[in-house]
PDB file of N, CA and C in Angstrom:
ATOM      1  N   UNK A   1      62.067  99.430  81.831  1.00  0.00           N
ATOM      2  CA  UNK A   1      62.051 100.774  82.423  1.00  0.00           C
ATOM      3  C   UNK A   1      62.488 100.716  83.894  1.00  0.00           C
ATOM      4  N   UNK A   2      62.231  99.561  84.688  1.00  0.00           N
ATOM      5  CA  UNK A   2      62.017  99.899  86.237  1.00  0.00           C
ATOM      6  C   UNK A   2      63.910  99.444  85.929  1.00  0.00           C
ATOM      7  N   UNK A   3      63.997  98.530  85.701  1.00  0.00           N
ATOM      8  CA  UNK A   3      65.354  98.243  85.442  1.00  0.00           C
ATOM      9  C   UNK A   3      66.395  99.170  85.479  1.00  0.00           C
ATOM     10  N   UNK A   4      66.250 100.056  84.355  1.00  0.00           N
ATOM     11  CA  UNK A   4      67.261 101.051  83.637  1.00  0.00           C
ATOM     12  C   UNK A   4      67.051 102.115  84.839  1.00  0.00           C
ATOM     13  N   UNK A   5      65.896 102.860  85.688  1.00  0.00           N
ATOM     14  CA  UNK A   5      66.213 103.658  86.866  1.00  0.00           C
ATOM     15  C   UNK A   5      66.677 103.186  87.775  1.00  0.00           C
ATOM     16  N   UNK A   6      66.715 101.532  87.927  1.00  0.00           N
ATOM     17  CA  UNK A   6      67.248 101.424  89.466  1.00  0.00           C
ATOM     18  C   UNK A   6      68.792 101.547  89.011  1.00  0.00           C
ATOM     19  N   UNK A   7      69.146 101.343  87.732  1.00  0.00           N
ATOM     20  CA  UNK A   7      70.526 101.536  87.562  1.00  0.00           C
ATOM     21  C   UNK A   7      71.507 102.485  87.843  1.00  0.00           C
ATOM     22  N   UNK A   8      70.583 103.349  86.849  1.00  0.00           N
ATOM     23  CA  UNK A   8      70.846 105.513  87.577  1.00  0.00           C
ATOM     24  C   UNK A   8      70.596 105.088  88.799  1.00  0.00           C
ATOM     25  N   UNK A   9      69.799 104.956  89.230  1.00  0.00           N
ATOM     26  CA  UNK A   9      69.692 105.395  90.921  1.00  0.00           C
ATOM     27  C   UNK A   9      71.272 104.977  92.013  1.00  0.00           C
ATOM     28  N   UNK A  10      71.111 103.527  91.603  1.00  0.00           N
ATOM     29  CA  UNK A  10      72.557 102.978  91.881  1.00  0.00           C
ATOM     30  C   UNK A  10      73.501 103.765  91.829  1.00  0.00           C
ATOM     31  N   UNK A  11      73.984 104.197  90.432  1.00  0.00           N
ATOM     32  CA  UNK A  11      74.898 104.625  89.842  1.00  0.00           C
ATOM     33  C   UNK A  11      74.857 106.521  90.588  1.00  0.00           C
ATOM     34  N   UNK A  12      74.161 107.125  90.749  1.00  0.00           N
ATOM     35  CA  UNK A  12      74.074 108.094  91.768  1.00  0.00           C
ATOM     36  C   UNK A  12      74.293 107.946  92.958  1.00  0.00           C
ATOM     37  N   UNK A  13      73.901 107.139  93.662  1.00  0.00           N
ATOM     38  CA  UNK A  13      73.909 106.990  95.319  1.00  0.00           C
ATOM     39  C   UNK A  13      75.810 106.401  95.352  1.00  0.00           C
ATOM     40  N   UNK A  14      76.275 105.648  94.345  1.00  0.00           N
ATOM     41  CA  UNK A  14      77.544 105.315  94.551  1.00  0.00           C
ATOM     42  C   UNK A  14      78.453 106.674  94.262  1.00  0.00           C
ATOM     43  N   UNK A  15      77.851 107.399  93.429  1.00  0.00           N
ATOM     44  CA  UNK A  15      78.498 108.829  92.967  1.00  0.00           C
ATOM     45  C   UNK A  15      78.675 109.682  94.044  1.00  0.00           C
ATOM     46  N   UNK A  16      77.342 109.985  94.922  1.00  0.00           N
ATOM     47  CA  UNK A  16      77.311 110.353  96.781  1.00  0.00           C
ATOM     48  C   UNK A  16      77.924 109.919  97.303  1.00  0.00           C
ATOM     49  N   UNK A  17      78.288 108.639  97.535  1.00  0.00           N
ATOM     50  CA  UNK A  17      78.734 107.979  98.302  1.00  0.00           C
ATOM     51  C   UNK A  17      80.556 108.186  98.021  1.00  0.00           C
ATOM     52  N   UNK A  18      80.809 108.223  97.160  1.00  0.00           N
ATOM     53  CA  UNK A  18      82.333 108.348  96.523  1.00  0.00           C
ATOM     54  C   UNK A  18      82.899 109.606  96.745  1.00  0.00           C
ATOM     55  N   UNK A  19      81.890 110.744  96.703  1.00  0.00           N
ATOM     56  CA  UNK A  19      81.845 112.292  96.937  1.00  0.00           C
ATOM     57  C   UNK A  19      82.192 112.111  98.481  1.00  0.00           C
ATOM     58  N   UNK A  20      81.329 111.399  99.103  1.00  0.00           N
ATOM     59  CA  UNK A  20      81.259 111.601 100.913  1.00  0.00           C
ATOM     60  C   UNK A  20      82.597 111.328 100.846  1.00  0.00           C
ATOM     61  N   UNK A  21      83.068 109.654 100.301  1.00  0.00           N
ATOM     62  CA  UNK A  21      84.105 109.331 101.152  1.00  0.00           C
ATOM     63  C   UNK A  21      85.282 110.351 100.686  1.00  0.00           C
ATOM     64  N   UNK A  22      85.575 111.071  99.509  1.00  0.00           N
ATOM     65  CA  UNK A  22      86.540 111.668  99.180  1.00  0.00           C
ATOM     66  C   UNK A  22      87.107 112.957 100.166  1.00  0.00           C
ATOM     67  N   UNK A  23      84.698 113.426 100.445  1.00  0.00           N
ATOM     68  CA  UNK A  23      85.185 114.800 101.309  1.00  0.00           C
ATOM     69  C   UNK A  23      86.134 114.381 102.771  1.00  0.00           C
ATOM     70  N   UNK A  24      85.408 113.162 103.287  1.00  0.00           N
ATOM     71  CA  UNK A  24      86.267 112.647 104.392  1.00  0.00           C
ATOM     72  C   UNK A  24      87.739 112.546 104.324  1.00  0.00           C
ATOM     73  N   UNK A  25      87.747 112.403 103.490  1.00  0.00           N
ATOM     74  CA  UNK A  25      89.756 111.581 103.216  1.00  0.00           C
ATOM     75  C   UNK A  25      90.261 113.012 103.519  1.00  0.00           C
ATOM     76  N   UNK A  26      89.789 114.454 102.555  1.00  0.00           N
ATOM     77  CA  UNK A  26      90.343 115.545 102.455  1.00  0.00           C
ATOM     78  C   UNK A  26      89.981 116.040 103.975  1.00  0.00           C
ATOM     79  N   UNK A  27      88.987 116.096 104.599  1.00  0.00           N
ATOM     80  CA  UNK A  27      89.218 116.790 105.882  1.00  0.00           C
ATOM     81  C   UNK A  27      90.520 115.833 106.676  1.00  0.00           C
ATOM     82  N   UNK A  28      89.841 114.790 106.916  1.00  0.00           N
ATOM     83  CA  UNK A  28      91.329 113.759 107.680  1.00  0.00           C
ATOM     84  C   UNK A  28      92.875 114.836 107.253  1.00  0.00           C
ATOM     85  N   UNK A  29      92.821 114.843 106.237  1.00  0.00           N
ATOM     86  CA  UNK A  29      94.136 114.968 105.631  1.00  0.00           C
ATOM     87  C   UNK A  29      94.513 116.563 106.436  1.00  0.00           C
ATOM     88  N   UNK A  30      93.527 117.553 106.328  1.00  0.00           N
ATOM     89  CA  UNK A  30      93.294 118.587 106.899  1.00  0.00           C
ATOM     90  C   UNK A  30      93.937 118.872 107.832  1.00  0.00           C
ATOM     91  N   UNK A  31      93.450 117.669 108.803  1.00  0.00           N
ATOM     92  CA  UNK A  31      93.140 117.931 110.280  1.00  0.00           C
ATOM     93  C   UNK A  31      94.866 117.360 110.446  1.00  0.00           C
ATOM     94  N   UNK A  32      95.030 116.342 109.521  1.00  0.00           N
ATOM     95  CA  UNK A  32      96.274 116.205 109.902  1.00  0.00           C
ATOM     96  C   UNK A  32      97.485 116.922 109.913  1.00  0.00           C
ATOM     97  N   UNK A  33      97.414 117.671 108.466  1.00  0.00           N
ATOM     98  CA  UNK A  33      98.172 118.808 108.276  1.00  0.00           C
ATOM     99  C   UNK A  33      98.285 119.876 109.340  1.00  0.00           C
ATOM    100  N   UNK A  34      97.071 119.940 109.980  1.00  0.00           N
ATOM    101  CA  UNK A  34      96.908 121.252 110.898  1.00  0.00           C
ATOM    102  C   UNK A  34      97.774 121.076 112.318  1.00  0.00           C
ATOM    103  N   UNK A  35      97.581 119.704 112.403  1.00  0.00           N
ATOM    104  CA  UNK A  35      98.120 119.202 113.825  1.00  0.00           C
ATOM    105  C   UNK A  35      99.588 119.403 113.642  1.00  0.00           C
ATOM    106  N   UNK A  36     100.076 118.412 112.293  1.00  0.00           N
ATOM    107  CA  UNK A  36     101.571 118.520 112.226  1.00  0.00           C
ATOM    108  C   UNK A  36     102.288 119.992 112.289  1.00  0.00           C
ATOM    109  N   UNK A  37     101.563 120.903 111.744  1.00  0.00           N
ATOM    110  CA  UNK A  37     102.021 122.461 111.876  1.00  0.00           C
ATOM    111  C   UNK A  37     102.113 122.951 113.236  1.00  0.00           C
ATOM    112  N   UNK A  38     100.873 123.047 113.636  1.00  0.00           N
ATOM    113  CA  UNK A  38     101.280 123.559 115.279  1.00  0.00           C
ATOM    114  C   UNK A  38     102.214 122.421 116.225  1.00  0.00           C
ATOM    115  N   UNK A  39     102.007 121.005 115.837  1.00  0.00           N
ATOM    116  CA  UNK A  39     103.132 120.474 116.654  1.00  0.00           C
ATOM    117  C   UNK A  39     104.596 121.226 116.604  1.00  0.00           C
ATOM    118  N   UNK A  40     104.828 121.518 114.942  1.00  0.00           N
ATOM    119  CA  UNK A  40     106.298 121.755 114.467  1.00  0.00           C
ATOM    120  C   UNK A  40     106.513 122.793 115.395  1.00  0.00           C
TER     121      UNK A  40
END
């Protein structure tokens, strides 16, 4: 039993963690887009 939740648990916190880094990538990408526009 203790086994099989720390697994889920794992397996969630890497799911958060994959979510965070994705939202990051998409703002970066954002911010970059935004810059290149008003530079143009």
């Amino acid at each position: 039993m203790i086994g099989a939740t720390r697994v889920v648990a794992t397996t969630e916190a890497m799911m958060i963690a994959g979510m965070i880094d994705t939202i990051v990538v998409m703002i970066i990408i954002v911010m970059i887009v935004i810059v290149e526009t008003t530079e143009s």
